[in-house]
PDB file of N, CA and C in Angstrom:
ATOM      1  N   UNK A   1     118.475  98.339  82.305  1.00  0.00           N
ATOM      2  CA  UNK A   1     118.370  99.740  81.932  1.00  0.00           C
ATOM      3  C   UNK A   1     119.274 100.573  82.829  1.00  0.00           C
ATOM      4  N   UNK A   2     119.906 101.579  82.150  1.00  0.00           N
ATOM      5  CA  UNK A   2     121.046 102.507  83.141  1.00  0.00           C
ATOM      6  C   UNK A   2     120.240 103.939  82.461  1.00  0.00           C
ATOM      7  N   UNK A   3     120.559 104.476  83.588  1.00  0.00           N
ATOM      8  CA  UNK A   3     119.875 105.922  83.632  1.00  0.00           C
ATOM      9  C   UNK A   3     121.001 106.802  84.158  1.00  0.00           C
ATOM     10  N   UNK A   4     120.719 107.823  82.990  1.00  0.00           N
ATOM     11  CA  UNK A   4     121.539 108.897  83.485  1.00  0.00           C
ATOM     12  C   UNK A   4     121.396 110.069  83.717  1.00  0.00           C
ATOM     13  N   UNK A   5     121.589 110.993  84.799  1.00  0.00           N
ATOM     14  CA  UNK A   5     120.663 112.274  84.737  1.00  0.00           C
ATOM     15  C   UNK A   5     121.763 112.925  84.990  1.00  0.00           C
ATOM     16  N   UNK A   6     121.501 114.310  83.988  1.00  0.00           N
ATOM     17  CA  UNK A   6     122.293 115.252  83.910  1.00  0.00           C
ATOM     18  C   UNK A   6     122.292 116.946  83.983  1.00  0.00           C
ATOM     19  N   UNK A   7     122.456 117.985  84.326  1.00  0.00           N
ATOM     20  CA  UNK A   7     122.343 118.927  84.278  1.00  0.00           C
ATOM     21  C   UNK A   7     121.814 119.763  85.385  1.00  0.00           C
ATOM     22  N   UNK A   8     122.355 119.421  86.627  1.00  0.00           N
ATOM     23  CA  UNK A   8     122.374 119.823  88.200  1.00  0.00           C
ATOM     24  C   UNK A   8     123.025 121.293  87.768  1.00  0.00           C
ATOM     25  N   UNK A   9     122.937 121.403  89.105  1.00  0.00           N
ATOM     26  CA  UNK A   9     124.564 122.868  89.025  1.00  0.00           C
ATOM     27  C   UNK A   9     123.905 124.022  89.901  1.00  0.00           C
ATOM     28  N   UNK A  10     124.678 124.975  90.202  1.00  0.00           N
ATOM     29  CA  UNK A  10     124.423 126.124  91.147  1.00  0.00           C
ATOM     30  C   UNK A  10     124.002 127.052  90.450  1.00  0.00           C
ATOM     31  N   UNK A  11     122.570 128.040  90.917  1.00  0.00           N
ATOM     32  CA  UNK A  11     121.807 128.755  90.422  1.00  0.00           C
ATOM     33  C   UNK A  11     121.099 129.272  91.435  1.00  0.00           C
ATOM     34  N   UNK A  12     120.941 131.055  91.120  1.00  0.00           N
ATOM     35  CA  UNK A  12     120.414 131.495  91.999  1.00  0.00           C
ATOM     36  C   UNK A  12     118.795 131.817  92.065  1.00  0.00           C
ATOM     37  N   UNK A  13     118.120 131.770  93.316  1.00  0.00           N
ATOM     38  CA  UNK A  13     117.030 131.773  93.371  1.00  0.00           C
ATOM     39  C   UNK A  13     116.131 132.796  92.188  1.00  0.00           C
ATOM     40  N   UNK A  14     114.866 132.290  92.007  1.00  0.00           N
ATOM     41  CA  UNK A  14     114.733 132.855  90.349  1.00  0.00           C
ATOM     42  C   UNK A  14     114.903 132.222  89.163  1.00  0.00           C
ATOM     43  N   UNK A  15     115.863 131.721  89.195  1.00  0.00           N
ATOM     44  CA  UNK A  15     116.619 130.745  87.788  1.00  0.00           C
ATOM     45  C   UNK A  15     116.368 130.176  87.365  1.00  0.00           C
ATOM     46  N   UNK A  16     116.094 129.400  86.602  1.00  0.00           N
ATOM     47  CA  UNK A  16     116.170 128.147  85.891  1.00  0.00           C
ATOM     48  C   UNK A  16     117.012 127.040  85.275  1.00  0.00           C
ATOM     49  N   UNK A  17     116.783 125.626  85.286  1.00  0.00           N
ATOM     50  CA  UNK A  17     117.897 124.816  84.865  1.00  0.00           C
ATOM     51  C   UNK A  17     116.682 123.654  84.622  1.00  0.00           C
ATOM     52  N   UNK A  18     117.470 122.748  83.671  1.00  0.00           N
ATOM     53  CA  UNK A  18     116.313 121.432  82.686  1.00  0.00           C
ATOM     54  C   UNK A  18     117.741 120.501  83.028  1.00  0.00           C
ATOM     55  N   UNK A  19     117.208 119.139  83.557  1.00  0.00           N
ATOM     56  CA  UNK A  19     117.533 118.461  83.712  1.00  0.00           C
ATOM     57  C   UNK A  19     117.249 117.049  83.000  1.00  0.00           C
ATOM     58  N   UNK A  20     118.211 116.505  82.529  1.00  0.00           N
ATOM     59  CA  UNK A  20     117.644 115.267  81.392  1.00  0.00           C
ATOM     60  C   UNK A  20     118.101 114.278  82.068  1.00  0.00           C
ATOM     61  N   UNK A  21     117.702 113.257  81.671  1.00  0.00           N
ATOM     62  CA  UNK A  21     117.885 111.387  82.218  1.00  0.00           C
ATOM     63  C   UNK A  21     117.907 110.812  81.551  1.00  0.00           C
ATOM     64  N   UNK A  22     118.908 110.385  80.611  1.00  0.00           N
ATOM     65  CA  UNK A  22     119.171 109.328  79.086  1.00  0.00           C
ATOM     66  C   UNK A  22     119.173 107.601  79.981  1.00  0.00           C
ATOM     67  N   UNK A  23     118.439 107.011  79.036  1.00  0.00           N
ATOM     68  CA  UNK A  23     118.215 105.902  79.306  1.00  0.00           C
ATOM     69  C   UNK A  23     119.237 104.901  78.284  1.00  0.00           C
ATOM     70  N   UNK A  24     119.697 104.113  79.031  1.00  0.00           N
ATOM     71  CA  UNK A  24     120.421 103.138  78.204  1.00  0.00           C
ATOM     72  C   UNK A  24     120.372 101.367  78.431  1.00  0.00           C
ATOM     73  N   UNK A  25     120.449 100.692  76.827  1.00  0.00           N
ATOM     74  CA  UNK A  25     120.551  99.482  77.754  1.00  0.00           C
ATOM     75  C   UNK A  25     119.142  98.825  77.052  1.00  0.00           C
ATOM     76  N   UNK A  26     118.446  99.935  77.046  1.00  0.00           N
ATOM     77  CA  UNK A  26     116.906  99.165  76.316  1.00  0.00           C
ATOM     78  C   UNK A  26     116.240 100.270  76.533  1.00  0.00           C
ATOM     79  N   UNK A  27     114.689 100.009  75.511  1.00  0.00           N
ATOM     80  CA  UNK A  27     114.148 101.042  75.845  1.00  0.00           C
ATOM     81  C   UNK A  27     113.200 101.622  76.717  1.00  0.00           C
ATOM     82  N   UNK A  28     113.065 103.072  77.358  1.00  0.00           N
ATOM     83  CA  UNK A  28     112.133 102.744  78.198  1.00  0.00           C
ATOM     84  C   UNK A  28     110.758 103.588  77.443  1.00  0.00           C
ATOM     85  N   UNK A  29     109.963 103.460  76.220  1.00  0.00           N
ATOM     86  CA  UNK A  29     109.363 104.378  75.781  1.00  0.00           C
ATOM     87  C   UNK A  29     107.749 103.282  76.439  1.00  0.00           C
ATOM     88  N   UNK A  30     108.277 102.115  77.116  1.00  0.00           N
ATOM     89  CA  UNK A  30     106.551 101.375  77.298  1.00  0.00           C
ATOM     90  C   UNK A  30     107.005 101.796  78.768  1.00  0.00           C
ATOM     91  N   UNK A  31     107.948 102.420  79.656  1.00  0.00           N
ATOM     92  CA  UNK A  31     107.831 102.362  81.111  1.00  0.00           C
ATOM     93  C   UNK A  31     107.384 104.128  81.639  1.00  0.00           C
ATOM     94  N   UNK A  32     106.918 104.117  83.155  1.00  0.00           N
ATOM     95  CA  UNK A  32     106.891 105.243  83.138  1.00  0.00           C
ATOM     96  C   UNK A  32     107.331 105.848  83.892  1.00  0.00           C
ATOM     97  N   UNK A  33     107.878 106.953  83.454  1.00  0.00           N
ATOM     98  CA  UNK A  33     109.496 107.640  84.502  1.00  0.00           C
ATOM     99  C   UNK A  33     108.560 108.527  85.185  1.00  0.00           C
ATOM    100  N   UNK A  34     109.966 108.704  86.290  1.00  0.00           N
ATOM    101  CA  UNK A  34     109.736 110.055  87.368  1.00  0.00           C
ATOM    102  C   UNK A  34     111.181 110.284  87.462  1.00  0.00           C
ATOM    103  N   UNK A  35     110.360 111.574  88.511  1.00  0.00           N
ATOM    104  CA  UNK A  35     111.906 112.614  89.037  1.00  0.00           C
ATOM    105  C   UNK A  35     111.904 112.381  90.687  1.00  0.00           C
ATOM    106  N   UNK A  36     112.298 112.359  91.538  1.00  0.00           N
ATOM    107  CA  UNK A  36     112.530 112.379  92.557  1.00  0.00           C
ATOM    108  C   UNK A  36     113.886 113.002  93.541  1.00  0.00           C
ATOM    109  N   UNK A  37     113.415 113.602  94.223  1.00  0.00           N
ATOM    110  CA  UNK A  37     114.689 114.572  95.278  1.00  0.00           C
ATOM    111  C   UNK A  37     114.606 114.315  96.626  1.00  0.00           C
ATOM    112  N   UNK A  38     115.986 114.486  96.757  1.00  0.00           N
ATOM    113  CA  UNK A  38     116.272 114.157  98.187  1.00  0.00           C
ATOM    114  C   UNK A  38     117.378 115.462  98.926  1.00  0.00           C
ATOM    115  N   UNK A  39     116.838 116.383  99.547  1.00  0.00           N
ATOM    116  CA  UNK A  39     117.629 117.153 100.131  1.00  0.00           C
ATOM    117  C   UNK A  39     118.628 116.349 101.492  1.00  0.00           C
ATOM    118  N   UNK A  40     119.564 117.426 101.942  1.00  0.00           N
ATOM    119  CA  UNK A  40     120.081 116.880 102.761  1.00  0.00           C
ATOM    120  C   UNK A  40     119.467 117.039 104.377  1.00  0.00           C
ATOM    121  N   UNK A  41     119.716 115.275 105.011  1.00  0.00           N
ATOM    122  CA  UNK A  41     119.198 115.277 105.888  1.00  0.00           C
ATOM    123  C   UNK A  41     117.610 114.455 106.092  1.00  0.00           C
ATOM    124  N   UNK A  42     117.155 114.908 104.759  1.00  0.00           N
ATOM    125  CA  UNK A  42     115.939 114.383 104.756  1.00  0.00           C
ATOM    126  C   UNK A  42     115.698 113.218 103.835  1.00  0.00           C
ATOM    127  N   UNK A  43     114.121 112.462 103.754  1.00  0.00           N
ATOM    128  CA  UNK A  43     113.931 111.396 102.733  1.00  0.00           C
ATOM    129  C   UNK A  43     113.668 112.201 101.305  1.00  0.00           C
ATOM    130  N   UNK A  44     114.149 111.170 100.567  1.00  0.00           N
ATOM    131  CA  UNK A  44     113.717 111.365  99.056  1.00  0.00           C
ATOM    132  C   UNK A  44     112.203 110.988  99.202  1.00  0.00           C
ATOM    133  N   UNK A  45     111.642 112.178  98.065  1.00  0.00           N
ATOM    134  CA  UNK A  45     110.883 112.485  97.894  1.00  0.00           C
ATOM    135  C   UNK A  45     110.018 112.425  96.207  1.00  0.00           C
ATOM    136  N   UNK A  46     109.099 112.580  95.945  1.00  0.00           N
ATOM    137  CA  UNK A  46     108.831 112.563  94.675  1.00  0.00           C
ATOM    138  C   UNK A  46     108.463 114.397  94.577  1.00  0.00           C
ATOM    139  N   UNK A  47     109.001 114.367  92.854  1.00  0.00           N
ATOM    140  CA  UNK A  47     108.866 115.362  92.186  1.00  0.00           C
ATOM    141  C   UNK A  47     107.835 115.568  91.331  1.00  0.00           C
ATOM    142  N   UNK A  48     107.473 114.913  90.077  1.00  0.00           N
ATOM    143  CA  UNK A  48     107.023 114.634  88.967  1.00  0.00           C
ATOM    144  C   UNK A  48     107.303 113.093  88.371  1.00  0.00           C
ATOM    145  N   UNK A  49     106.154 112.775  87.551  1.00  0.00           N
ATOM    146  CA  UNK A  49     106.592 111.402  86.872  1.00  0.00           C
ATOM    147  C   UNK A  49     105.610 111.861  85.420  1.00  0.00           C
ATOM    148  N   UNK A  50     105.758 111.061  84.637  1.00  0.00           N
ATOM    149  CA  UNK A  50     105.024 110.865  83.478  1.00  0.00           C
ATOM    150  C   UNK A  50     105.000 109.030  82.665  1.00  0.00           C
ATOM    151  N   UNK A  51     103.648 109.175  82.419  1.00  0.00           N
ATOM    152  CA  UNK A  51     103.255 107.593  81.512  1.00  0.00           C
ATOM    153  C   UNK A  51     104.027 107.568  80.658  1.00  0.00           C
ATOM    154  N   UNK A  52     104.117 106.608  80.047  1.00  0.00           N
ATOM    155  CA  UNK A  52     104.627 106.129  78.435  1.00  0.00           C
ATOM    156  C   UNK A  52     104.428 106.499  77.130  1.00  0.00           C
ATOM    157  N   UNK A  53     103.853 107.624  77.612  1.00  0.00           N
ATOM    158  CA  UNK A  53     103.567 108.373  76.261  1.00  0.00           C
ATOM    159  C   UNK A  53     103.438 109.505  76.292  1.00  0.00           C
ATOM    160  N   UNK A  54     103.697 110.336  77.381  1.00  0.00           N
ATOM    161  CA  UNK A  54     104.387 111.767  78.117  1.00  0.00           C
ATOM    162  C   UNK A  54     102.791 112.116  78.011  1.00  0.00           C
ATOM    163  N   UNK A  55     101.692 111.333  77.503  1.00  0.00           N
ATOM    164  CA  UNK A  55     100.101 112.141  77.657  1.00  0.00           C
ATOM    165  C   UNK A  55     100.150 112.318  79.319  1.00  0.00           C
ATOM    166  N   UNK A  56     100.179 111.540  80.327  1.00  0.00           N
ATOM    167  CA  UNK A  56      99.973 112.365  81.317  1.00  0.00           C
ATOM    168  C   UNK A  56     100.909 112.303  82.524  1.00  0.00           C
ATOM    169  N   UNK A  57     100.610 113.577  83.471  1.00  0.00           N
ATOM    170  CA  UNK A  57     101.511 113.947  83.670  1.00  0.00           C
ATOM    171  C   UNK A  57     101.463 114.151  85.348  1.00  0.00           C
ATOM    172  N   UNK A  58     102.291 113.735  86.401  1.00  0.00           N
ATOM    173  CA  UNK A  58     101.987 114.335  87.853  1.00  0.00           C
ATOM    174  C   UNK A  58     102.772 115.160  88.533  1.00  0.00           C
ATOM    175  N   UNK A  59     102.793 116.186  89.337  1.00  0.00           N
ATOM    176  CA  UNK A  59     103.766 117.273  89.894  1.00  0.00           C
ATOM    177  C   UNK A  59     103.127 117.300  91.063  1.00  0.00           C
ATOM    178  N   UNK A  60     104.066 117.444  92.312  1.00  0.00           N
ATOM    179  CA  UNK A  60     104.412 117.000  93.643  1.00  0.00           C
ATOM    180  C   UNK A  60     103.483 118.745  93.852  1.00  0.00           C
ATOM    181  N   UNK A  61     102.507 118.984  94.941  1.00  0.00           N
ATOM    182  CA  UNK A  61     102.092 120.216  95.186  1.00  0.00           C
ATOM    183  C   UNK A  61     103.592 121.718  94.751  1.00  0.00           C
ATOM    184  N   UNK A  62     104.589 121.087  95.678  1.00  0.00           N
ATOM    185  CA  UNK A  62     105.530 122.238  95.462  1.00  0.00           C
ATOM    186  C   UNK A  62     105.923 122.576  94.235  1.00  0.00           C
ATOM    187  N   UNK A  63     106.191 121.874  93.371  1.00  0.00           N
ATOM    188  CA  UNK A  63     106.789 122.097  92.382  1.00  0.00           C
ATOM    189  C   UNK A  63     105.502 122.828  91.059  1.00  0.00           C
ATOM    190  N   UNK A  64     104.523 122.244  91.142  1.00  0.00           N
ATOM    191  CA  UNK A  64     103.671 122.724  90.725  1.00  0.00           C
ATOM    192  C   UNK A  64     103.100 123.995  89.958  1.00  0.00           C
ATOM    193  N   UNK A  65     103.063 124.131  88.057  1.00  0.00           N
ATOM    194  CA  UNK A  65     103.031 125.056  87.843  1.00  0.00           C
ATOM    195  C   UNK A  65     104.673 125.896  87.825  1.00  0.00           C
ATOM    196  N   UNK A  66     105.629 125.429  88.228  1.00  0.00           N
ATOM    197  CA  UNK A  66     107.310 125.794  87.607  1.00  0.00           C
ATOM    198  C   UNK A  66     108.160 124.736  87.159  1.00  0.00           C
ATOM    199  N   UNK A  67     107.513 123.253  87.578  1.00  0.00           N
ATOM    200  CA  UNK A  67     108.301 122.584  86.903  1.00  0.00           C
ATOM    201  C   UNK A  67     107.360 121.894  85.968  1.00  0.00           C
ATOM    202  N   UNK A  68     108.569 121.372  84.537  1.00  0.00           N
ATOM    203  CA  UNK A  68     107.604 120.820  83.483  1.00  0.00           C
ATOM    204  C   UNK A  68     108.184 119.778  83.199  1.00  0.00           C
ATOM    205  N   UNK A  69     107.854 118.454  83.229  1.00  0.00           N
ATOM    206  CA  UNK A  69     108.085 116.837  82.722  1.00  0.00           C
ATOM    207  C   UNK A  69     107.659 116.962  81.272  1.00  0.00           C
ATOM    208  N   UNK A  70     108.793 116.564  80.800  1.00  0.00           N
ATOM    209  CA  UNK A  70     108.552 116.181  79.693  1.00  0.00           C
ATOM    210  C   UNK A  70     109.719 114.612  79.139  1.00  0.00           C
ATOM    211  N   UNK A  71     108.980 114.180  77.656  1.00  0.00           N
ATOM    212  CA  UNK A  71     109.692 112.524  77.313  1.00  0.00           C
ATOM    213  C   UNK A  71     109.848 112.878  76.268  1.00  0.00           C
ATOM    214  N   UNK A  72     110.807 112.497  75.853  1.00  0.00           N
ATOM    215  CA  UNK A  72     111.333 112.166  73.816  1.00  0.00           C
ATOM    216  C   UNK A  72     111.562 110.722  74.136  1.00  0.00           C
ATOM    217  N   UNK A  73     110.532 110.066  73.266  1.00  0.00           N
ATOM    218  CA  UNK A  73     110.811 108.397  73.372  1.00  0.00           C
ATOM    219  C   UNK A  73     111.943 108.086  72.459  1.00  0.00           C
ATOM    220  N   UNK A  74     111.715 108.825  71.621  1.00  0.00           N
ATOM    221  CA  UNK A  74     112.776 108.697  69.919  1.00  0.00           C
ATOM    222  C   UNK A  74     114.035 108.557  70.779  1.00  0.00           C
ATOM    223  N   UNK A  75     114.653 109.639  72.117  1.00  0.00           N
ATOM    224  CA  UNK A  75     116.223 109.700  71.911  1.00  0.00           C
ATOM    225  C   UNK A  75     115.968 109.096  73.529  1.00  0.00           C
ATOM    226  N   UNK A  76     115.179 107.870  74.024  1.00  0.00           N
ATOM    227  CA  UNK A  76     115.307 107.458  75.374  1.00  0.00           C
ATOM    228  C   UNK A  76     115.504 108.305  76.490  1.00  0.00           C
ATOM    229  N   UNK A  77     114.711 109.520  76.429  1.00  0.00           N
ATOM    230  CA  UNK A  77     115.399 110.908  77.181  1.00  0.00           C
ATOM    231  C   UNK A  77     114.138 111.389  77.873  1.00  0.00           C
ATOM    232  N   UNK A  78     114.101 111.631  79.261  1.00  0.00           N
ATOM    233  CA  UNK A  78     113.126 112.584  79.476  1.00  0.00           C
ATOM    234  C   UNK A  78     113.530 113.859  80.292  1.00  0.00           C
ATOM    235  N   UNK A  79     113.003 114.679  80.086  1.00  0.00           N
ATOM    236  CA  UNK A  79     113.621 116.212  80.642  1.00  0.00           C
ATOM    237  C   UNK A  79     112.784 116.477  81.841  1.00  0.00           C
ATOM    238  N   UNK A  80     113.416 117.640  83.209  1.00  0.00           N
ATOM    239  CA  UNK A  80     112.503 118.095  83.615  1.00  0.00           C
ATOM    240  C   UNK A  80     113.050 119.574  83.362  1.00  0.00           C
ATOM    241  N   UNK A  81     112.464 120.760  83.246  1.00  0.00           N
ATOM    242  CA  UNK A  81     112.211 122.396  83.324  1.00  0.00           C
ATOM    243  C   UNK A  81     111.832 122.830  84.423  1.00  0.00           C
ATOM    244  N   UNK A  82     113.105 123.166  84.940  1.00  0.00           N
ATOM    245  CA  UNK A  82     112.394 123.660  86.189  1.00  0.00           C
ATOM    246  C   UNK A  82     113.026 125.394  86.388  1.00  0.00           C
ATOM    247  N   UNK A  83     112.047 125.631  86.548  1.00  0.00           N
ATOM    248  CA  UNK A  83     111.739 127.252  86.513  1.00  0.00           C
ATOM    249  C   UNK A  83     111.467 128.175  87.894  1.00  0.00           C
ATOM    250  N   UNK A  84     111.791 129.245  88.357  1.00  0.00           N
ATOM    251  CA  UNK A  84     111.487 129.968  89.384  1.00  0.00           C
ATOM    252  C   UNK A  84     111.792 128.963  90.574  1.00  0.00           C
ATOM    253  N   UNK A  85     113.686 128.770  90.435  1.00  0.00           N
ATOM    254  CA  UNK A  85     113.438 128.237  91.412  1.00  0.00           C
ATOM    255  C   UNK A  85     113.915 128.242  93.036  1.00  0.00           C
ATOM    256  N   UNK A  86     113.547 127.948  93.961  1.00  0.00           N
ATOM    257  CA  UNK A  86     113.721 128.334  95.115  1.00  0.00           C
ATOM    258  C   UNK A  86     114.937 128.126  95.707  1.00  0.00           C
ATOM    259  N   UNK A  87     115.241 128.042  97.318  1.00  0.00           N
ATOM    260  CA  UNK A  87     116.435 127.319  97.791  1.00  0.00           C
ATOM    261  C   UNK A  87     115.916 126.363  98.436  1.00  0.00           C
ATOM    262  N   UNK A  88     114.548 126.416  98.547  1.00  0.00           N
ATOM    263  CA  UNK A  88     114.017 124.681  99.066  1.00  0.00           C
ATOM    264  C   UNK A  88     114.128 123.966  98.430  1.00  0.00           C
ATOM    265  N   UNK A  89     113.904 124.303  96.673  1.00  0.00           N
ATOM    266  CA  UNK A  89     114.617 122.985  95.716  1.00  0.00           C
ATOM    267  C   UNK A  89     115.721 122.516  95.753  1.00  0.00           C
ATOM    268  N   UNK A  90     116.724 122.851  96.765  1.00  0.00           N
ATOM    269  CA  UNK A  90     118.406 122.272  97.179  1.00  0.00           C
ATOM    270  C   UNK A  90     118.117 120.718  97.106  1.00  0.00           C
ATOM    271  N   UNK A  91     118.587 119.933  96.199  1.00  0.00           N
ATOM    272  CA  UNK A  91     118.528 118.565  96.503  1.00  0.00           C
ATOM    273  C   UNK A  91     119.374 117.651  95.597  1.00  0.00           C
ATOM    274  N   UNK A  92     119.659 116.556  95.684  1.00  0.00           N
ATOM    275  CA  UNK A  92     120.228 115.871  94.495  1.00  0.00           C
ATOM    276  C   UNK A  92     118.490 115.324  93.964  1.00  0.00           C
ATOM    277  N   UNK A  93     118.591 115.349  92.748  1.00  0.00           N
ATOM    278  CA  UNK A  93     117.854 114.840  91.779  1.00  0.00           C
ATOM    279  C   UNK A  93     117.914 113.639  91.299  1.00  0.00           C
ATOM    280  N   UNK A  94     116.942 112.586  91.106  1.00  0.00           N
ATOM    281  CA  UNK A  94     116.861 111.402  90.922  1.00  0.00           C
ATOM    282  C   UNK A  94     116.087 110.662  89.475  1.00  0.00           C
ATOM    283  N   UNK A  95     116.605 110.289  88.884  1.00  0.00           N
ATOM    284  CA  UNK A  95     115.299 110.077  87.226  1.00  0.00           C
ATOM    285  C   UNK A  95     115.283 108.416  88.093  1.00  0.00           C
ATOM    286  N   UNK A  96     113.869 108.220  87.901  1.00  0.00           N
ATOM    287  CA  UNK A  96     114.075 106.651  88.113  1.00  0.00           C
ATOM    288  C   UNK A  96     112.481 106.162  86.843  1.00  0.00           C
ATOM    289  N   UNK A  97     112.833 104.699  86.171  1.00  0.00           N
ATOM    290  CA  UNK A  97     111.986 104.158  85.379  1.00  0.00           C
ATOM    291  C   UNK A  97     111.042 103.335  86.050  1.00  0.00           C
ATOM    292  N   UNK A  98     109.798 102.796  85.794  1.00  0.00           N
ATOM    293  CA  UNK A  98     109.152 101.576  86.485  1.00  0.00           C
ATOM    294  C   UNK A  98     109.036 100.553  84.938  1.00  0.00           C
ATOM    295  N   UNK A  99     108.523  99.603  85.736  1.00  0.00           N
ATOM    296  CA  UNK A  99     108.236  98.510  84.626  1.00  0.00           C
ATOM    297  C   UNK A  99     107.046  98.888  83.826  1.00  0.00           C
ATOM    298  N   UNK A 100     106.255  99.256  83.844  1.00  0.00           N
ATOM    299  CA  UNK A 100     104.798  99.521  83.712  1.00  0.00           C
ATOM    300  C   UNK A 100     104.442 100.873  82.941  1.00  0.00           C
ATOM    301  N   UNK A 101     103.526 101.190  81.906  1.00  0.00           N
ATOM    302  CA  UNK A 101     104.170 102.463  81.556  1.00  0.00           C
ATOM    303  C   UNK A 101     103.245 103.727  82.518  1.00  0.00           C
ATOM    304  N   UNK A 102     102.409 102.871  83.439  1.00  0.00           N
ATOM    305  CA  UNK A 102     101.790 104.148  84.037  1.00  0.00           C
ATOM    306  C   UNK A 102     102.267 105.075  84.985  1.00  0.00           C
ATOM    307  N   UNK A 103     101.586 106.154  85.194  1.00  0.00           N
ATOM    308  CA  UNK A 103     102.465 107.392  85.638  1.00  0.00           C
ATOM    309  C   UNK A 103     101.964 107.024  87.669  1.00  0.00           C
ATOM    310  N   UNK A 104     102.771 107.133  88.252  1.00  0.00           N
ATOM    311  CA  UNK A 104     102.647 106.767  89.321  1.00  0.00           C
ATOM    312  C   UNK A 104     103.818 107.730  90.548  1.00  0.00           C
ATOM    313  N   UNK A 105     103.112 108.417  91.428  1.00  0.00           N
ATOM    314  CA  UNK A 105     104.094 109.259  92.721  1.00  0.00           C
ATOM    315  C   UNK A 105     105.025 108.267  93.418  1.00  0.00           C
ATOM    316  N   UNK A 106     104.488 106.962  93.741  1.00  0.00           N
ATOM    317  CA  UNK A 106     105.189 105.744  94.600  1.00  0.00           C
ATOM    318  C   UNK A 106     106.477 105.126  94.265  1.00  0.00           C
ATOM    319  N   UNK A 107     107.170 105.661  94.782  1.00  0.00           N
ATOM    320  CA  UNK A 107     108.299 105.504  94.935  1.00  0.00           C
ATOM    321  C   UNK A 107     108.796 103.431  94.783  1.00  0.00           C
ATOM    322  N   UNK A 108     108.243 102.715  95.191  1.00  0.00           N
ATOM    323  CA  UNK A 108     107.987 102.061  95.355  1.00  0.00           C
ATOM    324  C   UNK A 108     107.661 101.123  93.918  1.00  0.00           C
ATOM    325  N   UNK A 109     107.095 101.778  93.340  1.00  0.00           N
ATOM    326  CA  UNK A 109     106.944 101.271  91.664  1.00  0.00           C
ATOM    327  C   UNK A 109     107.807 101.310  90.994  1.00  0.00           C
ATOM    328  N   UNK A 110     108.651 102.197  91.059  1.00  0.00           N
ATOM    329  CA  UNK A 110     110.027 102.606  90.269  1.00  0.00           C
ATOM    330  C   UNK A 110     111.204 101.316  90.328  1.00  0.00           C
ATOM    331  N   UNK A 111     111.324 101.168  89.685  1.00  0.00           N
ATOM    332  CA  UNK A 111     112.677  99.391  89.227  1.00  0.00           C
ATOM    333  C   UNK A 111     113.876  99.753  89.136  1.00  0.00           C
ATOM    334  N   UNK A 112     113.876 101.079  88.236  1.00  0.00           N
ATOM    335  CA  UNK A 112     115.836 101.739  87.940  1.00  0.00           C
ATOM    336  C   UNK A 112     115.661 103.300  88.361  1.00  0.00           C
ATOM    337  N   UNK A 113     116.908 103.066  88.742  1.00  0.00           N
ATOM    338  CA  UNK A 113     117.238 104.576  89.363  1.00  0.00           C
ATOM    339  C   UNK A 113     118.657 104.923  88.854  1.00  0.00           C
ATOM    340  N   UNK A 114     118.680 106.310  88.780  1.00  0.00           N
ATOM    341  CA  UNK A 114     119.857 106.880  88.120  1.00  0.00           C
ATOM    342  C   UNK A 114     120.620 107.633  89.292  1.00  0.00           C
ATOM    343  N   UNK A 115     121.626 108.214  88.960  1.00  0.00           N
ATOM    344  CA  UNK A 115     122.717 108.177  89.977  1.00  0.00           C
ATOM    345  C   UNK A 115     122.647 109.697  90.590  1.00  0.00           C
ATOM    346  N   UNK A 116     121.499 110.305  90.084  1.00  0.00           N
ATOM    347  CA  UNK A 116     121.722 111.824  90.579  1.00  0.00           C
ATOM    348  C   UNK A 116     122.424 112.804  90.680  1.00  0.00           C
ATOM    349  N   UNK A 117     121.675 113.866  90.420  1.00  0.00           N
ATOM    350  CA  UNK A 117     122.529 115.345  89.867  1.00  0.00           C
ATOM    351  C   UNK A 117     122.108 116.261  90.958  1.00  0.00           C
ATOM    352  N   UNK A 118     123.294 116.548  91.483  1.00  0.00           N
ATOM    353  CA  UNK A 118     123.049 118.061  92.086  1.00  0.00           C
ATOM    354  C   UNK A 118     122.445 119.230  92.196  1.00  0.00           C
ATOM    355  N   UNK A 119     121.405 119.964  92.313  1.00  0.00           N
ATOM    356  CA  UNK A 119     120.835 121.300  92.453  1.00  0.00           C
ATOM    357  C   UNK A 119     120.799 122.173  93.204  1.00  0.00           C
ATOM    358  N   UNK A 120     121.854 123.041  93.611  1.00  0.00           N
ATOM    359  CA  UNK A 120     121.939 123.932  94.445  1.00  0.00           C
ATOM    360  C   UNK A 120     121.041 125.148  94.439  1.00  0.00           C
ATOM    361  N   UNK A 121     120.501 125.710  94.731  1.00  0.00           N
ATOM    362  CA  UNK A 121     119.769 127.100  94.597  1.00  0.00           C
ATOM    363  C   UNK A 121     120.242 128.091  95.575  1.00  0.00           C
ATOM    364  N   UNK A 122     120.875 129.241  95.532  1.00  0.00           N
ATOM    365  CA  UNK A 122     121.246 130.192  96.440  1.00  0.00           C
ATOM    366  C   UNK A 122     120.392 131.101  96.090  1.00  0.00           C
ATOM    367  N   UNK A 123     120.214 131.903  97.403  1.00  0.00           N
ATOM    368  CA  UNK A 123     119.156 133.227  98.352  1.00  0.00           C
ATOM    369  C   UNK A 123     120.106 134.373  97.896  1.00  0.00           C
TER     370      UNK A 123
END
């Protein structure tokens, strides 16, 4: 499976930007994705993930309530919406799949990882 995440970019605090992760290669509609960020300097971190059937859903305290996970199994795609957002969200962005379709924070479960998109947020 190759993952691709797309739709980083510079935005000022307030803003909004949706970020997608096309899956290729096979499908991942039985695995269950997350988002994960890594600012600079520091460890990657988890964001959000969702099960195999986008029914449920987890968000990292911060993000909480501005960002929204969502899956289209049909086009191998899952989005995140992220809304109101800060300059602590500065990070590259990470879509990664697990084998399994449950929704899980652990980094550690995750099998494929995609190559990450940029998110700048300016003050």
């Amino acid at each position: 499976v190759q993952l691709q995440a797309s739709g980083g970019g510079l935005v000022q605090a307030g803003g909004s930007l949706s970020l997608s992760c096309a899956a290729s290669g096979r499908t991942t509609s039985t695995y269950g994705m997350g988002w994960f960020r890594q600012a600079p300097g520091k460890e990657r971190k988890f964001v959000a993930a969702v099960n195999e059937n986008g029914g449920t859903t987890y968000y990292d305290d911060s993000v909480k309530g501005r960002f929204t996970l969502s899956r289209d199994n049909a086009k191998n795609t899952v989005y995140l919406l992220m809304n109101s957002l800060k300059p602590e969200d500065t990070a590259v962005y990470y879509c990664a799949a697990t084998l399994t379709g449950w929704v899980t924070r652990r980094q550690g479960d995750y099998y494929y990882w995609g190559q990450g998109t940029q998110v700048t947020v300016s003050s």
